[in-house]
N, C-alpha and C. Protein backbone atom coordinates (compact mmCIF):
# COMPACT_ATOMS: atom_id res chain seq x y z
N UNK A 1 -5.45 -23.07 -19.56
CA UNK A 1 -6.48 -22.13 -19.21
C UNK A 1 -6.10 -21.36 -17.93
N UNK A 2 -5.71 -22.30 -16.96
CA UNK A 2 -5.09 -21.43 -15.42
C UNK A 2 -4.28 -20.52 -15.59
N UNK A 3 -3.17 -21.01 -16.48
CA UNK A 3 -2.02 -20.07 -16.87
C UNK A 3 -2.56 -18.75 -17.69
N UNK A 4 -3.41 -18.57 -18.83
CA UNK A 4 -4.08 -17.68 -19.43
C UNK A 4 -4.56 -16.52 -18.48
N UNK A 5 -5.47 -17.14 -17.55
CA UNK A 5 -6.03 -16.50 -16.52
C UNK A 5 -5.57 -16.05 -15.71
N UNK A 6 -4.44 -16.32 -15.25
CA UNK A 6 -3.69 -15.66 -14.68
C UNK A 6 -2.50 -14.92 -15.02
N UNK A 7 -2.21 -14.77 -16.26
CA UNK A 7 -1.62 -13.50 -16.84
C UNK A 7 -2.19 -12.99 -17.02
N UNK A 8 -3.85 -12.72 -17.54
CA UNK A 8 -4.65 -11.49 -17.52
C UNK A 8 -4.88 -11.00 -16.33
N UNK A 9 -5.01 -11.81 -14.84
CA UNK A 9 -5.18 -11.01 -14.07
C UNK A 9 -3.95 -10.20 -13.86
N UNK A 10 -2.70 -10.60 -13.65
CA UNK A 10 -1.54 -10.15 -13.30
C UNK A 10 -1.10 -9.08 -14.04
N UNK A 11 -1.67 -8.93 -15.34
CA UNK A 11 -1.61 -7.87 -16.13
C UNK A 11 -2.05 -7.11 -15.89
N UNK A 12 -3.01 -6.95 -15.57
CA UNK A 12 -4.73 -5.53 -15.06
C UNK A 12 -4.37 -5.41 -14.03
N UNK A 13 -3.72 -6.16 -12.71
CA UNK A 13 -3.93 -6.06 -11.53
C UNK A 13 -2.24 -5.55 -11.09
N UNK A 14 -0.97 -6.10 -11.94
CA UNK A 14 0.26 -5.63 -10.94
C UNK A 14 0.45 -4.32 -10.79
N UNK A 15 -0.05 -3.03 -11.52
CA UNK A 15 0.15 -1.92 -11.77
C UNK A 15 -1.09 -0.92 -10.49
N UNK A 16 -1.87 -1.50 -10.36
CA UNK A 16 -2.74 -1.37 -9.29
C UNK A 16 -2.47 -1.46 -7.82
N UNK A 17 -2.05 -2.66 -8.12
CA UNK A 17 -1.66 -3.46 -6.77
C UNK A 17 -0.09 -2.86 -6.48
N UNK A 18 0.73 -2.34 -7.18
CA UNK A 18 2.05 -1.90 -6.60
C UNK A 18 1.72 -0.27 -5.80
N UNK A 19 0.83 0.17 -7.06
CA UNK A 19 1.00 1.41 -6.13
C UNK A 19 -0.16 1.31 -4.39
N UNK A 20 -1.31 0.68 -4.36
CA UNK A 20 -1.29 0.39 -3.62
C UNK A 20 -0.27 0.03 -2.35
N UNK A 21 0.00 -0.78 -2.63
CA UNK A 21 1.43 -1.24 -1.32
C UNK A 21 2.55 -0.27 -1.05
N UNK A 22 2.83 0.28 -2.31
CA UNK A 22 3.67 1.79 -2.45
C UNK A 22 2.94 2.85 -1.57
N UNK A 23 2.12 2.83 -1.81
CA UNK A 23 1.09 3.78 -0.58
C UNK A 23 1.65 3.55 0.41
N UNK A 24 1.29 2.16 0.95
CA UNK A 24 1.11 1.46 2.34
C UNK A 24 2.39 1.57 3.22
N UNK A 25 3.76 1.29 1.80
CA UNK A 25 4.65 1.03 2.67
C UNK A 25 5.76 2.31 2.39
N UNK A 26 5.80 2.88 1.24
CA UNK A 26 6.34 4.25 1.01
C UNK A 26 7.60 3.96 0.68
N UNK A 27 7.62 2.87 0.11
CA UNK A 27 9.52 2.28 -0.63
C UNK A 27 9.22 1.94 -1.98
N UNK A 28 9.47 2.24 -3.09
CA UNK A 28 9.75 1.30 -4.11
C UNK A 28 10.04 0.17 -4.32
N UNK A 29 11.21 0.08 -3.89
CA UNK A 29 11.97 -1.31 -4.26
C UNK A 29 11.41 -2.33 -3.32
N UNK A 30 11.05 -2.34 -2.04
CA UNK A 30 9.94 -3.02 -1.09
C UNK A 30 9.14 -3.14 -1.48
N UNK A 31 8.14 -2.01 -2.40
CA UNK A 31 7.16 -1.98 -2.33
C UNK A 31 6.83 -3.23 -3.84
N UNK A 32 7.51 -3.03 -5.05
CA UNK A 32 7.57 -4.09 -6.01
C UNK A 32 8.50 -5.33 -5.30
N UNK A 33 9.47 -5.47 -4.36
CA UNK A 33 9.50 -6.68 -4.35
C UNK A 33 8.23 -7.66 -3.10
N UNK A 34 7.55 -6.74 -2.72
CA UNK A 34 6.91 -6.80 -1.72
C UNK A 34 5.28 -8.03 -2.86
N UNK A 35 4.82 -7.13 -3.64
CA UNK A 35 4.18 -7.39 -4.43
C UNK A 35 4.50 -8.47 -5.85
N UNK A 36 5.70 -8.28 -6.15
CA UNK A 36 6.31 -10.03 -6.62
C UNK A 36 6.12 -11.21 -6.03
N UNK A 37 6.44 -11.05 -4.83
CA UNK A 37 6.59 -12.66 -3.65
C UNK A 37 4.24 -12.62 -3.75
N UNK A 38 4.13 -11.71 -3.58
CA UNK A 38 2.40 -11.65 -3.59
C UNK A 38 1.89 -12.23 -4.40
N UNK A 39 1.85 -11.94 -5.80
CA UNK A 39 1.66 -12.39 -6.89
C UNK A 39 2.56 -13.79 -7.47
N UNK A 40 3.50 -14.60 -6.69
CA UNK A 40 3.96 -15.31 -6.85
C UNK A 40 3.08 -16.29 -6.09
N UNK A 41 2.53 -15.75 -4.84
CA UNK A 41 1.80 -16.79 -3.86
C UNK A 41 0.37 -16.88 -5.06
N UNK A 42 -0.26 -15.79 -5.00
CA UNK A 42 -1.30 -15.60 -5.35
C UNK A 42 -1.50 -17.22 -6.90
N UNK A 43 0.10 -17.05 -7.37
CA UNK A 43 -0.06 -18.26 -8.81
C UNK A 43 -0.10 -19.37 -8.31
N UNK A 44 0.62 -19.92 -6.87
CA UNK A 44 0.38 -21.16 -6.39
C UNK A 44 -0.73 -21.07 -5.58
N UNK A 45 -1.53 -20.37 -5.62
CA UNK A 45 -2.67 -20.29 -4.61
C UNK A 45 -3.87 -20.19 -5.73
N UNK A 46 -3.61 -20.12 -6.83
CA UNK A 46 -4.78 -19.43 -8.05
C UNK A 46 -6.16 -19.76 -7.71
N UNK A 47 -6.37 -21.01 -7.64
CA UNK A 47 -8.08 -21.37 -7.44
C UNK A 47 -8.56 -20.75 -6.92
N UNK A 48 -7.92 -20.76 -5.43
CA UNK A 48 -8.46 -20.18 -4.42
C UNK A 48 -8.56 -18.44 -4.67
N UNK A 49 -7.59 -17.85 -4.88
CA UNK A 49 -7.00 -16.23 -5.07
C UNK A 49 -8.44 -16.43 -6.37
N UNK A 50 -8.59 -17.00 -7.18
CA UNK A 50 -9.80 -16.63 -8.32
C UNK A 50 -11.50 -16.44 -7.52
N UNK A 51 -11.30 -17.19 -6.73
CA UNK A 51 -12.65 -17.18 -6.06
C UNK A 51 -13.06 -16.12 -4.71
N UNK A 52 -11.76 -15.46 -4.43
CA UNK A 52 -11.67 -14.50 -3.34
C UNK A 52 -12.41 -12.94 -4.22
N UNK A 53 -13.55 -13.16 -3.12
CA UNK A 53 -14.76 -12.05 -3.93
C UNK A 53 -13.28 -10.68 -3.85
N UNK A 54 -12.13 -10.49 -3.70
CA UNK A 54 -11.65 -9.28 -4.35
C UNK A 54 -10.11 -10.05 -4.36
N UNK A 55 -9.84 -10.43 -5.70
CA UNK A 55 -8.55 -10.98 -5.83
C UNK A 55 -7.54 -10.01 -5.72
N UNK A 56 -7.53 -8.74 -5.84
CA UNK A 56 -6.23 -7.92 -6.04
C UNK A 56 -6.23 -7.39 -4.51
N UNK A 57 -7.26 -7.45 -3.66
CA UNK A 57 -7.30 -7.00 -2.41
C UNK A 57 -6.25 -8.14 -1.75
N UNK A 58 -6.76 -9.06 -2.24
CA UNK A 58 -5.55 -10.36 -1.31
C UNK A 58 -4.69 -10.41 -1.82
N UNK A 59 -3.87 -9.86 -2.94
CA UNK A 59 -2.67 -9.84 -3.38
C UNK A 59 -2.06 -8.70 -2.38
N UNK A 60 -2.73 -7.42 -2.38
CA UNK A 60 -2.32 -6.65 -1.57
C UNK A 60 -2.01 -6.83 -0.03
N UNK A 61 -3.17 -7.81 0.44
CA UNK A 61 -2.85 -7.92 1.62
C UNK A 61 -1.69 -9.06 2.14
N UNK A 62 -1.61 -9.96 0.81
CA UNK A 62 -0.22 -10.48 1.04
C UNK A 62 1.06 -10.10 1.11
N UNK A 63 0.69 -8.99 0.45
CA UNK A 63 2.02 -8.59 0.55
C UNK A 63 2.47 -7.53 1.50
N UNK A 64 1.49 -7.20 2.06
CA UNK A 64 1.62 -6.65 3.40
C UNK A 64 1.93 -7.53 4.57
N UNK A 65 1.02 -8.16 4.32
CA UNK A 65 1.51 -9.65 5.44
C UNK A 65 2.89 -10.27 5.26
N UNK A 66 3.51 -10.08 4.08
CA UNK A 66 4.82 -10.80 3.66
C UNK A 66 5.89 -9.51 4.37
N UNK A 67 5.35 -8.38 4.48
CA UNK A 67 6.61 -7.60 4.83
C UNK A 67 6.64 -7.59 6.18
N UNK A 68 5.14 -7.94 6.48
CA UNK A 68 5.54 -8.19 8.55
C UNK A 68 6.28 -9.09 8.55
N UNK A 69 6.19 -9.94 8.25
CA UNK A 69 7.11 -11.35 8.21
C UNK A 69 8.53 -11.08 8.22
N UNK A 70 8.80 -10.23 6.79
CA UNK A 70 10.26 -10.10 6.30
C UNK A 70 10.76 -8.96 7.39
N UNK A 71 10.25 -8.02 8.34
CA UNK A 71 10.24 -7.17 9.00
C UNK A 71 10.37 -8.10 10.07
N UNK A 72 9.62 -8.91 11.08
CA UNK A 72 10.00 -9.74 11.88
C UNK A 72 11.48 -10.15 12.00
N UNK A 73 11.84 -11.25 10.87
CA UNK A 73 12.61 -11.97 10.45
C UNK A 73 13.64 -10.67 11.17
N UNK A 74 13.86 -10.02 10.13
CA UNK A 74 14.71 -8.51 9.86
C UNK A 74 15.80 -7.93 11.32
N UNK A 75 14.26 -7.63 12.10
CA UNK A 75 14.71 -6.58 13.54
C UNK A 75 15.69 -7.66 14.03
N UNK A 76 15.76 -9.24 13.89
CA UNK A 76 16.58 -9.74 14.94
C UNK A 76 18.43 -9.70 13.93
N UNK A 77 17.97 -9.30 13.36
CA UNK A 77 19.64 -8.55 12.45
C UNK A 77 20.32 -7.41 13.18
N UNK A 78 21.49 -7.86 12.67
CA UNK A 78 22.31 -6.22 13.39
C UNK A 78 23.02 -5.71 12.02
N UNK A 79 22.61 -4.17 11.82
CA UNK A 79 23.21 -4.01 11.12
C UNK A 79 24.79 -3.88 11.02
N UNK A 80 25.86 -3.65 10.09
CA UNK A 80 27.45 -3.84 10.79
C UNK A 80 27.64 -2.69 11.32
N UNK A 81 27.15 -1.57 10.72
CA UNK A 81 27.31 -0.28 11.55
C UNK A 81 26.82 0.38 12.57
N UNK A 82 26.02 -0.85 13.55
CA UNK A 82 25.33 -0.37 15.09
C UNK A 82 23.89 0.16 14.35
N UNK A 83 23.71 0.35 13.18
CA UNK A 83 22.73 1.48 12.92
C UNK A 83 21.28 0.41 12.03
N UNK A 84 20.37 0.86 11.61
CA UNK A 84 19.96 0.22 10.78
C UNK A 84 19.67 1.37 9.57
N UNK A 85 19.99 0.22 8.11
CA UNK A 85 20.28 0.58 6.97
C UNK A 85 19.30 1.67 6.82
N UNK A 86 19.18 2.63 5.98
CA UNK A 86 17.90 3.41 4.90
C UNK A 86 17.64 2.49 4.31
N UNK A 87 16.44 2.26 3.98
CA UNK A 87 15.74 1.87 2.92
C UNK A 87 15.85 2.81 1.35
N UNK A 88 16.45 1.35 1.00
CA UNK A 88 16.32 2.48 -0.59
C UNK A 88 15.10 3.12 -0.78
N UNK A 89 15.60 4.12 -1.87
CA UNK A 89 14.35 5.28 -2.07
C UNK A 89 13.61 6.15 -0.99
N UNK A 90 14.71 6.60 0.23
CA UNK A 90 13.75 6.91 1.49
C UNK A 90 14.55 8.34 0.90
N UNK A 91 14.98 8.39 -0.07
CA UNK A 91 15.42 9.84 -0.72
C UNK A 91 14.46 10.94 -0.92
N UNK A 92 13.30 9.93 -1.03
CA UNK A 92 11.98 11.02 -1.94
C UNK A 92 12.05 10.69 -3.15
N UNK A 93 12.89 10.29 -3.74
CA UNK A 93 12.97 10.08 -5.51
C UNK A 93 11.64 9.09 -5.70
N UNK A 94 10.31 9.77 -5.83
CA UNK A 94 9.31 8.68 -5.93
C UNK A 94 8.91 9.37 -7.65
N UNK A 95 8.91 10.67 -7.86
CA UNK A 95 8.50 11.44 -8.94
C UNK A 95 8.33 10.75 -10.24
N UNK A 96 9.62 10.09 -10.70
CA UNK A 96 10.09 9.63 -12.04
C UNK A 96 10.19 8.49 -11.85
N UNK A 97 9.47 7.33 -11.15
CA UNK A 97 9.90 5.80 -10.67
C UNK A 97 8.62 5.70 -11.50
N UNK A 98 8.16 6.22 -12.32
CA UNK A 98 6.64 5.67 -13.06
C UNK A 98 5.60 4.91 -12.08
N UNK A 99 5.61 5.09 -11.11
CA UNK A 99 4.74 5.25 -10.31
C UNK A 99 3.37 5.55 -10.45
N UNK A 100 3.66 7.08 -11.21
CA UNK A 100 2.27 7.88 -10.97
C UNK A 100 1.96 8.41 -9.61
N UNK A 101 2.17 8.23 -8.72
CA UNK A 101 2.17 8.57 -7.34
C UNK A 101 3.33 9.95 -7.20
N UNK A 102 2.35 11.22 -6.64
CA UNK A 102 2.88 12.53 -6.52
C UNK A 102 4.27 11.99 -5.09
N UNK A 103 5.45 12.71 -5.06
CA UNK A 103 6.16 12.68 -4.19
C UNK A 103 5.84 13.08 -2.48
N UNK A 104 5.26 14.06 -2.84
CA UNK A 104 4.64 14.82 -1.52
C UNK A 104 3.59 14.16 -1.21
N UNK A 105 2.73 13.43 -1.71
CA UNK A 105 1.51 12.51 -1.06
C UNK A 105 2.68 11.19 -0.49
N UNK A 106 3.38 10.38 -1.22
CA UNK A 106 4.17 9.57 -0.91
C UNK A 106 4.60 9.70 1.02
N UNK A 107 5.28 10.72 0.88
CA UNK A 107 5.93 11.80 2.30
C UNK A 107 5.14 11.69 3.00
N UNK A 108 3.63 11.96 2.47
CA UNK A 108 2.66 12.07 3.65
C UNK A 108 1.92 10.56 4.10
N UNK A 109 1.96 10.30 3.22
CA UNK A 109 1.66 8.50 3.42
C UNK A 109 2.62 7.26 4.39
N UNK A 110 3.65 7.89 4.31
CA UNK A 110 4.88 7.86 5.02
C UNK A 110 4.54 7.91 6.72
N UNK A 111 4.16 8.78 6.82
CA UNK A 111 4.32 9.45 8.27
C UNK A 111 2.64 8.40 8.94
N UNK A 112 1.76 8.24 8.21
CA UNK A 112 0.79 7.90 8.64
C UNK A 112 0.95 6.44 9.38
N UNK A 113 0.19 6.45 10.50
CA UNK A 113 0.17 4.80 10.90
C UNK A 113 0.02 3.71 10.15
N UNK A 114 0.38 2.63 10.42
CA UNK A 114 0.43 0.96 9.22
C UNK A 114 -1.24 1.17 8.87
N UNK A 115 -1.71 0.98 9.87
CA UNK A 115 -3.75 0.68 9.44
C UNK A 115 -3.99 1.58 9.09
N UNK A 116 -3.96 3.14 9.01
CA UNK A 116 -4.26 4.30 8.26
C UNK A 116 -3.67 3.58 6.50
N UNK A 117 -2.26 3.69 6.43
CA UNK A 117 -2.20 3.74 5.09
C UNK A 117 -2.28 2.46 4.60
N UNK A 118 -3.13 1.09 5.22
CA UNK A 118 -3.49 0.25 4.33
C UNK A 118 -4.99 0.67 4.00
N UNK A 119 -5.44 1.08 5.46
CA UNK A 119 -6.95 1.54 4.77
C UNK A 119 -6.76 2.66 3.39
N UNK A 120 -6.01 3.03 3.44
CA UNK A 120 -6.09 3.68 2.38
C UNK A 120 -5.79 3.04 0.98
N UNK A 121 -4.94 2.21 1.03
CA UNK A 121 -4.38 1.35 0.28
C UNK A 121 -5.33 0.74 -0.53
N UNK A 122 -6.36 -0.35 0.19
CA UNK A 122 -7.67 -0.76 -0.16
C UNK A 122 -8.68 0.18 -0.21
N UNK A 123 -9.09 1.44 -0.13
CA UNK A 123 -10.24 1.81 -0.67
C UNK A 123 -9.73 3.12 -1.44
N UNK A 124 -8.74 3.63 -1.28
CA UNK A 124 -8.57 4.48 -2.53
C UNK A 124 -7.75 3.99 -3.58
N UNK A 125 -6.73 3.28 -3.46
CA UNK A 125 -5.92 2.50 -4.58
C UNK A 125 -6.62 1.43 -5.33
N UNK A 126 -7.26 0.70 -4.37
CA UNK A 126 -8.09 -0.30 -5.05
C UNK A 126 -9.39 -0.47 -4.94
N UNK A 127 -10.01 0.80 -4.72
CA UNK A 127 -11.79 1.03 -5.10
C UNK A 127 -12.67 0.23 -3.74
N UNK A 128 -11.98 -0.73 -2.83
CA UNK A 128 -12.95 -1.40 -2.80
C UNK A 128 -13.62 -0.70 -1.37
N UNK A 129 -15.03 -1.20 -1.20
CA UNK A 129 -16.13 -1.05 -0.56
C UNK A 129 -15.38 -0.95 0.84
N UNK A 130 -16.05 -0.64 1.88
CA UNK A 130 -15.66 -0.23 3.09
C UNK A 130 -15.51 -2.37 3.95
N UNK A 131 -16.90 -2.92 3.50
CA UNK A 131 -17.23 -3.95 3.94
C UNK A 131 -16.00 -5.18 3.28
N UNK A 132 -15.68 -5.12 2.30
CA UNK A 132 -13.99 -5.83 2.04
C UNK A 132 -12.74 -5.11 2.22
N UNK A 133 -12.99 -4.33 3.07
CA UNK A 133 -11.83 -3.34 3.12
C UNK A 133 -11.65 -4.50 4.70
N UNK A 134 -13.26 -3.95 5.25
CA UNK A 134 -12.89 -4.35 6.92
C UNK A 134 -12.37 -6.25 6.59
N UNK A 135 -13.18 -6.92 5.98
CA UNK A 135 -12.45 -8.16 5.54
C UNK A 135 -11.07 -8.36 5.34
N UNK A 136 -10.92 -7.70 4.77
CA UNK A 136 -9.28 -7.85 3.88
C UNK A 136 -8.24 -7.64 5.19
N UNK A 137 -8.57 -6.96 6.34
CA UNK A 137 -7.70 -6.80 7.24
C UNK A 137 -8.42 -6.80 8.26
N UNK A 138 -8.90 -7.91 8.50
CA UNK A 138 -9.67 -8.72 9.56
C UNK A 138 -9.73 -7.16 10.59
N UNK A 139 -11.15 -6.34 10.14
CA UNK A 139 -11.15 -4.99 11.24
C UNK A 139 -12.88 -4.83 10.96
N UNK A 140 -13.84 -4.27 12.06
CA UNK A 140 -15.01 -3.89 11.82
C UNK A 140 -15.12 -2.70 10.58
N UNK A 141 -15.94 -2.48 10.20
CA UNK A 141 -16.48 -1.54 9.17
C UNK A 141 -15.88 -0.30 9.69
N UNK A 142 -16.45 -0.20 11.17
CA UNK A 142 -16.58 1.05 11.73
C UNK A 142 -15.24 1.44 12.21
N UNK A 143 -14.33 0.74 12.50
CA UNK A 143 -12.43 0.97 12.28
C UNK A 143 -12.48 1.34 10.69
N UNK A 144 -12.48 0.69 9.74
CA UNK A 144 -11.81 1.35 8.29
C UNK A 144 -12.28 2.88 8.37
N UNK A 145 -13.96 2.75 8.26
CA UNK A 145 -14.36 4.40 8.42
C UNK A 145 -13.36 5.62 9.59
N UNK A 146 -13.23 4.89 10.41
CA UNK A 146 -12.70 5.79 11.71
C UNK A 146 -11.08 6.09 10.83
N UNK A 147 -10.35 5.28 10.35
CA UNK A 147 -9.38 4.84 9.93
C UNK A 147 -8.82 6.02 8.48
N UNK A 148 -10.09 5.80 7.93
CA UNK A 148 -10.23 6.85 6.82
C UNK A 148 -9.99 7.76 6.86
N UNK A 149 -11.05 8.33 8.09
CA UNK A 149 -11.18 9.69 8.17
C UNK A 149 -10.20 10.31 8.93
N UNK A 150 -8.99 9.50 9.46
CA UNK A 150 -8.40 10.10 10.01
C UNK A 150 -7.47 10.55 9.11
N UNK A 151 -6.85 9.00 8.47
CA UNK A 151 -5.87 9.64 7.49
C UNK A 151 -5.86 10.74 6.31
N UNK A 152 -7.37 10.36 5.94
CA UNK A 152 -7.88 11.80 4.59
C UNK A 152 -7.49 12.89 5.51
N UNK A 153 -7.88 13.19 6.74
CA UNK A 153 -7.64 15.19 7.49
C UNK A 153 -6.23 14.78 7.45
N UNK A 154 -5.50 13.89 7.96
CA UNK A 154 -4.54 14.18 7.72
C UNK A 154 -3.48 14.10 6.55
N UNK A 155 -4.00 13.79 5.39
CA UNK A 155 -3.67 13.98 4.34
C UNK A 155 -4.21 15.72 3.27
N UNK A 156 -4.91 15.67 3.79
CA UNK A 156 -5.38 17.26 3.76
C UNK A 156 -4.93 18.36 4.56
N UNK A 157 -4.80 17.81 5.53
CA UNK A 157 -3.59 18.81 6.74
C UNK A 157 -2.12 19.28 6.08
N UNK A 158 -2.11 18.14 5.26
CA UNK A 158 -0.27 18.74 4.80
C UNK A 158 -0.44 18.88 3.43
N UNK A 159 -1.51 17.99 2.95
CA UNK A 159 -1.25 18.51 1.38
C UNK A 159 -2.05 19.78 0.16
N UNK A 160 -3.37 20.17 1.08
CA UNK A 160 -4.26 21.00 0.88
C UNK A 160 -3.53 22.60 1.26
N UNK A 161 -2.98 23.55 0.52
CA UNK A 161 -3.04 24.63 0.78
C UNK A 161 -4.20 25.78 0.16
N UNK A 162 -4.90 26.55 1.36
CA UNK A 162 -5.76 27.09 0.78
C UNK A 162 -5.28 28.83 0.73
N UNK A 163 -5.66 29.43 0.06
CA UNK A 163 -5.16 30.83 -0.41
C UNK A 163 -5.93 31.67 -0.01
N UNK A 164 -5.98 32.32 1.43
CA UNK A 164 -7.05 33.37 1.95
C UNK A 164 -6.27 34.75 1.46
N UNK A 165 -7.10 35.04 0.74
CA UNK A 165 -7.29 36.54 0.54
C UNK A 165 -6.99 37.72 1.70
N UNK A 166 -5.98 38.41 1.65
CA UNK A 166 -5.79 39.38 2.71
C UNK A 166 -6.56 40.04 2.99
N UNK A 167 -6.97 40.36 4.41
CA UNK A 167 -8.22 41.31 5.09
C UNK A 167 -7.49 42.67 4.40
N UNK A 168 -8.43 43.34 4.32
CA UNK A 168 -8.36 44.67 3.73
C UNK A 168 -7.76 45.07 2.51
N UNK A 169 -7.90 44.39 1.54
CA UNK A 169 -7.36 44.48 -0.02
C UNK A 169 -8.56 44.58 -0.59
């Protein structure tokens, strides 16, 4: 029965939950292996992950939490060339990765601060309410809102072009 239940969630929920984190973190290949190790915790964690009033929110936020970690771990590396690596896919090639996620929102999601594009992550990727948003990333209500609204103008700042009509035509 556990096992059942948790391929239906993992079914409805990995396709959700990637682009989410794809939001958040603006890599592909991070962003699904980011959300594998998530959904891997989430199966040894099931009881608990079933009873979490938003299960795909804590998949998400694990796997955000898993890349601070792997990011921690990371910075004390040297890369061999003095430099540190690109991240695959920092090409832009987000278009045709079946995604669904426009390239140019990607870009702009990119540039935004970590808490901007998780708030975004959790309430436009994954629907939820402002009040498990502030849960999900231990923040008051009134941060996600502040949080929101910053990143929506500035997601409208670069991706909204509006077409004014020339004075005197």
């Amino acid at each position: 029965m556990k096992q059942l239940e948790f391929e239906e969630f993992y079914r409805c929920g990995r396709d959700v939950c990637l682009r989410a984190v794809l939001a958040a973190v603006g890599d592909r290949q991070l962003a699904e292996d980011l959300v594998a190790e998530a959904f891997a915790r989430a199966w040894a964690a099931w009881p608990r992950v079933r009873g979490h009033p938003a299960p795909r929110a804590w998949v998400v936020r694990t796997a955000l939490n898993t890349r601070v970690s792997w990011w921690r771990r990371r910075r004390h590396e040297v890369a061999l060339d003095g430099r540190d690596a690109e991240a695959p896919g920092s090409d832009g090639s987000y278009g045709s990765d079946g995604s669904g996620l426009d390239p140019a929102l990607l870009a702009v999601l990119r540039q935004l601060p970590r808490r901007q594009r998780e708030v975004i992550a959790l309430r436009v990727f994954l629907d939820l309410d402002t009040a498990t948003t502030a849960k999900t990333l231990g923040i008051a209500p009134g941060t996600v809102t502040a949080h929101l609204s910053r990143a929506v103008g500035t997601l409208r700042g670069h991706l909204v072009t509006v077409d004014h009509p020339e004075v005197g035509s």
